[in-house]
Protein backbone atom coordinates (compact mmCIF):
# COMPACT_ATOMS: atom_id res chain seq x y z
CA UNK A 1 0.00 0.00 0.00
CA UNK A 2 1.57 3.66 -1.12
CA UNK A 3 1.54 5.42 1.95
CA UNK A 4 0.37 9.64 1.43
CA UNK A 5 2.29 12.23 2.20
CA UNK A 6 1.47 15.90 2.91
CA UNK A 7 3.12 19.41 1.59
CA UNK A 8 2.73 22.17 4.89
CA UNK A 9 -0.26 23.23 3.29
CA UNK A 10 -2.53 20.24 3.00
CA UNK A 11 -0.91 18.80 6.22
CA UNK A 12 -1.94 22.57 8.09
CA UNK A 13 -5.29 21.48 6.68
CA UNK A 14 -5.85 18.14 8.16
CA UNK A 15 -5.06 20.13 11.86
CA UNK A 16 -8.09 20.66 13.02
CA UNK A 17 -8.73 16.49 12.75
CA UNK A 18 -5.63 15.64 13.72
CA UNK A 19 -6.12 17.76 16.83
CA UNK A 20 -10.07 16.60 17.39
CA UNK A 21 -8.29 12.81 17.45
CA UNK A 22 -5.35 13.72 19.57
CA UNK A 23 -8.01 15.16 22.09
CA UNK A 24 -9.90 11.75 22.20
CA UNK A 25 -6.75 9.79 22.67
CA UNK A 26 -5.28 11.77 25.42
CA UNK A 27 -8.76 12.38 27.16
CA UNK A 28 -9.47 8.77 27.05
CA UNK A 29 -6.16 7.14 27.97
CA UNK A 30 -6.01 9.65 31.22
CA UNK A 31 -9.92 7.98 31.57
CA UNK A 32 -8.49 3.97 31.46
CA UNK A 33 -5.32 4.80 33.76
CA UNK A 34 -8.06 6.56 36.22
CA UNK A 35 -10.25 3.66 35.71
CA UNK A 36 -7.05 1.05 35.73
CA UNK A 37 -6.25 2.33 39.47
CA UNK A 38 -10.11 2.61 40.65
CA UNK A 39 -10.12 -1.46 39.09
CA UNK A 40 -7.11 -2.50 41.03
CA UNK A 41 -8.09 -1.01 44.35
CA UNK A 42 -11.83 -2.70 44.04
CA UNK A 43 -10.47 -5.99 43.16
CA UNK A 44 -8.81 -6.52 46.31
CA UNK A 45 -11.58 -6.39 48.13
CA UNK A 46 -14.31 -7.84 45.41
CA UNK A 47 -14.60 -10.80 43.50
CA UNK A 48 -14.53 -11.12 40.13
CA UNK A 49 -17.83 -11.64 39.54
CA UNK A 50 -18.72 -8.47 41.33
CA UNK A 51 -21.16 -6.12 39.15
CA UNK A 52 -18.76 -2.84 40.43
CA UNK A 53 -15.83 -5.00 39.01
CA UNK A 54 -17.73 -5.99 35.89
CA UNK A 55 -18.96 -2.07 35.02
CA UNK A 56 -15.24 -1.13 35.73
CA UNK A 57 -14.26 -3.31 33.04
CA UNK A 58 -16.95 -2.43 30.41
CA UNK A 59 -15.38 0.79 30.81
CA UNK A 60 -12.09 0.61 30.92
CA UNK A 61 -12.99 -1.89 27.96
CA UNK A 62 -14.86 1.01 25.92
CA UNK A 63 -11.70 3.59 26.79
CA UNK A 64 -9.27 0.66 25.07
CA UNK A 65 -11.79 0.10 21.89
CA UNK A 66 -11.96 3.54 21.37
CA UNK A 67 -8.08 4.71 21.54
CA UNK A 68 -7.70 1.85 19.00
CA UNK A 69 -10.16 3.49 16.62
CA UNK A 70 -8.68 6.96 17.02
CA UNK A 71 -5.14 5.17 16.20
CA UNK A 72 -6.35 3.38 12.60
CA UNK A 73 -8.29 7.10 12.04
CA UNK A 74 -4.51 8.28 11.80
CA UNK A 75 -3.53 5.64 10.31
CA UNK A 76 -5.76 5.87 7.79
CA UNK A 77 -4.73 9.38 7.22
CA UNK A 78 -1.81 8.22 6.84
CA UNK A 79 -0.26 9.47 10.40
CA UNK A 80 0.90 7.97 13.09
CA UNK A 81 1.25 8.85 17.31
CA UNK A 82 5.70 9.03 17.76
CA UNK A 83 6.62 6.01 19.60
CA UNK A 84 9.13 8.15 21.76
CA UNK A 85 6.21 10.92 22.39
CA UNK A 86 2.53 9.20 22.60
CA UNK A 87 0.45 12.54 22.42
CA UNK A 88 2.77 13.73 19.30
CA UNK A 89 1.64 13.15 15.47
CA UNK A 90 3.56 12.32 12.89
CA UNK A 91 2.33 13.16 9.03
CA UNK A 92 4.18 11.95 6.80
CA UNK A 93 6.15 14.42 3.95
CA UNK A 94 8.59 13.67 1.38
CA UNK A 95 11.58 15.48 3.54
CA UNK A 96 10.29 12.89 6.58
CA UNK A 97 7.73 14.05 8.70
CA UNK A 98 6.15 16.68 10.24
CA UNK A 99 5.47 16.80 13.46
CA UNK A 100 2.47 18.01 15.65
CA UNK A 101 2.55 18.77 19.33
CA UNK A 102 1.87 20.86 21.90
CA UNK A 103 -0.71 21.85 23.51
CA UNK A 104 -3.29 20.26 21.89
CA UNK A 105 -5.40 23.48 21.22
CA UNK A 106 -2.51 25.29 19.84
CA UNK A 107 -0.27 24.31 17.03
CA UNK A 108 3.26 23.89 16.13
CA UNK A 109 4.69 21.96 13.11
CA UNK A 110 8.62 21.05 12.55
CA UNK A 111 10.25 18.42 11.00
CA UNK A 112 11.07 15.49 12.38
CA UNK A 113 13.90 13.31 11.80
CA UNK A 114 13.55 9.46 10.68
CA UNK A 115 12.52 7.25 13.68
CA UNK A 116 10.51 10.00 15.80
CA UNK A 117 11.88 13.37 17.77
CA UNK A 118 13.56 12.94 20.70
């Protein structure tokens, strides 16, 4: 599969996605770590069975399913979350990459080397 890549302009385009996706992986993974801790403190006094345990794991279940579909929506895009930097996005360019980060509601672009920023 050729894999797209974006001139400033049509990658300063796709921003406003790229940051509406960003937003729903960082607000959910800070949701399953939350939900991760709450989960580990009720299982040592619950059973496994227990409906609190059970709810805690539809939902920390539906946080999980949901990152996963924000990740293909990049990849599908063509972008991808830096390996080194899990809330930074790389799109792809024919110099490498470019790089978005930051504060989520602002924006920044730079290139970034092969393999991710550091």
């Amino acid at each position: 599969m050729k894999r797209r890549t974006y001139a400033l302009k049509e990658a300063e385009r796709i921003v406003p996605l790229l940051r509406s996706i960003g937003k729903e992986i960082h607000g959910r993974r800070k949701a399953a770590e939350g939900i991760q801790k709450r989960l580990e403190l009720v299982r040592r006094v619950a059973r496994s069975g227990n409906a609190v345990v059970r709810n805690l794991e539809a939902e920390l279940s539906t946080h999980l399913r949901e990152i996963r579909s924000s990740e293909r929506e990049l990849d599908h895009l063509g972008c991808r979350l830096d390996e080194r930097h899990p809330f930074r996005i790389l799109i792809p360019s024919s110099e490498g990459a470019w790089a978005f980060d930051g504060n989520l509601d602002d924006t920044r672009f730079y290139t970034a080397p092969a393999g991710g920023v550091a």
